[in-house]
Protein backbone atom coordinates (compact mmCIF):
# COMPACT_ATOMS: atom_id res chain seq x y z
CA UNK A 1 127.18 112.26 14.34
CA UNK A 2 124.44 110.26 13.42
CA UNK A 3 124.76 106.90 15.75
CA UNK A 4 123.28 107.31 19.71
CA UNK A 5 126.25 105.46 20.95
CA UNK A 6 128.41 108.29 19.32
CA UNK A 7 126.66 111.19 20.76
CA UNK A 8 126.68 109.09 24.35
CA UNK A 9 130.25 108.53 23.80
CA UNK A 10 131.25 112.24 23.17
CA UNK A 11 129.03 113.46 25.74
CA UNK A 12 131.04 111.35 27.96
CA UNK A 13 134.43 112.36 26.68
CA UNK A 14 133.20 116.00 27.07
CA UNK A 15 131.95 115.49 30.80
CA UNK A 16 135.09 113.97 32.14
CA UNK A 17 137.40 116.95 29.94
CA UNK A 18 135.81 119.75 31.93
CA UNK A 19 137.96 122.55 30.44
CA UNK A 20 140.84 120.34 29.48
CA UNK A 21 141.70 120.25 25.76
CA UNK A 22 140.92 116.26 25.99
CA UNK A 23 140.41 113.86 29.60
CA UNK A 24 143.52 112.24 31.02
CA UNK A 25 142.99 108.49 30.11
CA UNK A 26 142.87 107.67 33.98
CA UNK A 27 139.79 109.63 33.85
CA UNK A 28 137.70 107.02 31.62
CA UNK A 29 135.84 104.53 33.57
CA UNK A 30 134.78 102.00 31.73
CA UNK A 31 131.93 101.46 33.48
CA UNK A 32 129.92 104.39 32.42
CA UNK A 33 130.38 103.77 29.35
CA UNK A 34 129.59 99.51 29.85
CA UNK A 35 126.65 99.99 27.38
CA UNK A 36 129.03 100.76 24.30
CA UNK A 37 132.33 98.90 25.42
CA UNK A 38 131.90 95.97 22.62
CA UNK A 39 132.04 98.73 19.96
CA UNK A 40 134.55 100.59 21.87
CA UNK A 41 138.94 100.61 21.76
CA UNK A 42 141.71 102.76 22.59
CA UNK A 43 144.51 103.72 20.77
CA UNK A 44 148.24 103.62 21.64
CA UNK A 45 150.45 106.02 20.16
CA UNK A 46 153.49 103.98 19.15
CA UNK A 47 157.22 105.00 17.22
CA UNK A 48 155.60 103.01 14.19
CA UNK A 49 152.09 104.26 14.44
CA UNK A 50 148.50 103.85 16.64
CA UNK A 51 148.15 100.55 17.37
CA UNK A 52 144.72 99.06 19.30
CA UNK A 53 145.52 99.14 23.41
CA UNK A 54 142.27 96.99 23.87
CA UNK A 55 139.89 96.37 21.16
CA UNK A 56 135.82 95.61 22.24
CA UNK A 57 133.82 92.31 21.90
CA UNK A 58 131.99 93.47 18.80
CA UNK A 59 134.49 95.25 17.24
CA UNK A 60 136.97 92.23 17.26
CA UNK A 61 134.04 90.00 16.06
CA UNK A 62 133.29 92.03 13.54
CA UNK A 63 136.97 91.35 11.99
CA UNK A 64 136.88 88.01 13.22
CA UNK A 65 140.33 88.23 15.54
CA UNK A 66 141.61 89.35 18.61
CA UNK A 67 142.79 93.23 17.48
CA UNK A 68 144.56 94.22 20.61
CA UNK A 69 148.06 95.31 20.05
CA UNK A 70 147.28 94.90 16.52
CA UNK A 71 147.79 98.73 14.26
CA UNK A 72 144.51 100.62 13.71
CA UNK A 73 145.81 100.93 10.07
CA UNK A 74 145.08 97.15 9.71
CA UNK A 75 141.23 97.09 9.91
CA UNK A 76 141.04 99.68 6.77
CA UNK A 77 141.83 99.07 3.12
CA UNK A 78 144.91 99.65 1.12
CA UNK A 79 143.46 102.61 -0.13
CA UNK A 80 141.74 104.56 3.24
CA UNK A 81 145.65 102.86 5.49
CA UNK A 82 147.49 106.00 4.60
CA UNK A 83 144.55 108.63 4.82
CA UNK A 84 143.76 107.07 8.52
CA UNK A 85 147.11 107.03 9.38
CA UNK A 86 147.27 110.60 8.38
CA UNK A 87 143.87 111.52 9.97
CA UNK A 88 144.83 109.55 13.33
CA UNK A 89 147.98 111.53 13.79
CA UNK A 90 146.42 115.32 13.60
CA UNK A 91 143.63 113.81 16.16
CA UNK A 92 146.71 113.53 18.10
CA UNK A 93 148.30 116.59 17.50
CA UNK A 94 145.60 119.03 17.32
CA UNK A 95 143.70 117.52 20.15
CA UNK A 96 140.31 117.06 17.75
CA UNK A 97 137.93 115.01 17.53
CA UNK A 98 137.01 112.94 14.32
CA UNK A 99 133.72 111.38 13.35
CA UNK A 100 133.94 109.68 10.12
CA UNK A 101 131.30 107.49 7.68
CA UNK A 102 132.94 103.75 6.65
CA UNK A 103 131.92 100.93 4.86
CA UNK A 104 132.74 97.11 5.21
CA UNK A 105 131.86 93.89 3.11
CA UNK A 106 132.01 90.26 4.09
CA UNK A 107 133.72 87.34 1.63
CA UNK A 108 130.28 87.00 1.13
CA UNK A 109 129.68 90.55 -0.83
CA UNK A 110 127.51 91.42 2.35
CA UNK A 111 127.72 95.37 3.22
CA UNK A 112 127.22 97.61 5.89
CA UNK A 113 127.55 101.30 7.12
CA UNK A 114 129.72 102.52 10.16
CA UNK A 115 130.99 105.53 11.78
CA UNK A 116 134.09 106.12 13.55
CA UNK A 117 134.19 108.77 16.37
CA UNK A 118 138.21 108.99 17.54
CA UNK A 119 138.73 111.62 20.92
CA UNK A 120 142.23 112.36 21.80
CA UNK A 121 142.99 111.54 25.80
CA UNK A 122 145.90 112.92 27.66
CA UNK A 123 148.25 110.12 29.11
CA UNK A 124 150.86 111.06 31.56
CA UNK A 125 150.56 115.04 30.55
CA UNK A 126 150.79 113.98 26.66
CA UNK A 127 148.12 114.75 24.56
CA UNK A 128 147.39 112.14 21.60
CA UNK A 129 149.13 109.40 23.49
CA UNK A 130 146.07 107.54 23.88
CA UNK A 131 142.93 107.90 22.18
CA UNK A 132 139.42 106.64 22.73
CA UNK A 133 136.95 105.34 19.48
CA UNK A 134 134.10 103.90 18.47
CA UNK A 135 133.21 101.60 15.38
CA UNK A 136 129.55 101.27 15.32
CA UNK A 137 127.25 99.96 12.81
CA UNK A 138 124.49 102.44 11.61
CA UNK A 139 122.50 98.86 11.28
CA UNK A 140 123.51 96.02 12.94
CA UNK A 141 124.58 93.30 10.46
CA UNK A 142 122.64 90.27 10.83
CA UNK A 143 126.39 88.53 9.76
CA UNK A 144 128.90 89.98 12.74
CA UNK A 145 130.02 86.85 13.94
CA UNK A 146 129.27 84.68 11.26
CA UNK A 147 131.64 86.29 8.59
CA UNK A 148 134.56 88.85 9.61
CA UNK A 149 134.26 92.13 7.46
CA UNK A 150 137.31 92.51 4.85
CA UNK A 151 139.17 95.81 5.69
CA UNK A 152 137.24 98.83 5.89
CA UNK A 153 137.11 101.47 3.35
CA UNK A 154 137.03 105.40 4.56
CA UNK A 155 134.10 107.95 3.91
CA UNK A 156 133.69 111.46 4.26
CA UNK A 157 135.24 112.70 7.68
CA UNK A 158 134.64 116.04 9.90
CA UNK A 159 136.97 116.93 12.55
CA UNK A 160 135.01 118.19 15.83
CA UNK A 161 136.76 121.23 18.08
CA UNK A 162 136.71 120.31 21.31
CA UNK A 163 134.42 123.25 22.36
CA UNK A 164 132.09 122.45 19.26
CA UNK A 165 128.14 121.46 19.74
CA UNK A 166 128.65 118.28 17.23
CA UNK A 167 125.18 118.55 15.88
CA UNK A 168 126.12 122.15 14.25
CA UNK A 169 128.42 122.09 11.25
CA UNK A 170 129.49 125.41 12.17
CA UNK A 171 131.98 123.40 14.92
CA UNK A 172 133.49 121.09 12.09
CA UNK A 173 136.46 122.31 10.28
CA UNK A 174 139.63 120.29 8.48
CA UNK A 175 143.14 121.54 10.34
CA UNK A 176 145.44 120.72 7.11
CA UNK A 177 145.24 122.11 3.44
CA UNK A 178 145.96 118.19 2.85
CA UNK A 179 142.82 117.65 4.21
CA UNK A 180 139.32 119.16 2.52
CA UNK A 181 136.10 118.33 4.03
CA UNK A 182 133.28 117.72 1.26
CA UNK A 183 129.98 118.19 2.74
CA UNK A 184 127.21 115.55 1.49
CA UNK A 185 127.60 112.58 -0.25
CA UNK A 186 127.75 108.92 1.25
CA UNK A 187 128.73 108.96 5.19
């Protein structure tokens, strides 16, 4: 994890787990977290995939539209949909955490660096049926607002066990053989 708000949001997540696999969702309070909300969302697991249960003020300007209710698949590319889709559901299944690098461009050929941290939550005694993320620029673009982003496009991506220290690789490992973890390169 290389963004504060990421390390402030897993600490959080971590905190409110104890030794849970993952924090019930009525656990979260948004107010301790008020600093990072606009970068913030939940997820929804739905029959048809995650979609966003409420979607922060940055994040939605950043896209230029209200993405509440809207799928999580529709903020990335063609090419990263399927792999997030994929990635999303063993976050929800295995109960791990994800921190990922991603890119976005405006109409304008404008670029920037994110990452994506995604914790699983526990809703009603089911794990994955909520989850709580962050999309945070490593920079903040001097064009959110002005232009929305075109659909993000996915970097490299470490899963986090829940026990992990997520400064120490030795904590990051890929569940799947579908899935193979490449350190270095772009984030």
């Amino acid at each position: 994890m290389k963004h504060p708000f990421s390390h402030q949001l897993h600490a959080y997540w971590t905190e409110r787990r104890g030794q849970r696999p993952a924090p019930e969702r009525a656990d979260i309070d948004p107010g301790a977290i008020r600093r990072i909300l606009g970068d913030s969302f939940v997820l929804s697991r739905e029959a048809e995939g995650h979609r966003f249960r409420v979607a922060g003020t940055r994040l939605c300007a950043l896209f230029g539209r209200e993405l509440g209710g809207k799928p999580y698949s529709s903020i990335w590319d063609a090419d990263s949909a399927a792999r997030i889709c994929d990635v999303v559901a063993i976050v929800a299944d295995e109960g791990l955490g994800l921190v990922a690098g991603a890119c976005a461009k405006t109409c304008e050929d404008l670029d920037t660096s994110f990452e994506v941290l995604l914790l699983p939550l526990t809703h009603r005694g089911r794990m994955g049926a909520r989850m709580l993320g962050l999309l945070v620029p490593l920079t903040r673009p001097f064009w959110l607002g002005m232009w929305p982003a075109k659909p993000l496009r996915l970097g490299a991506i470490k899963f986090i066990a829940p026990d992990a220290d997520p400064l120490h690789a030795a904590g990051l490992r890929a569940p799947h053989r579908a899935l193979t973890v490449i350190e270095g390169g772009r984030p």
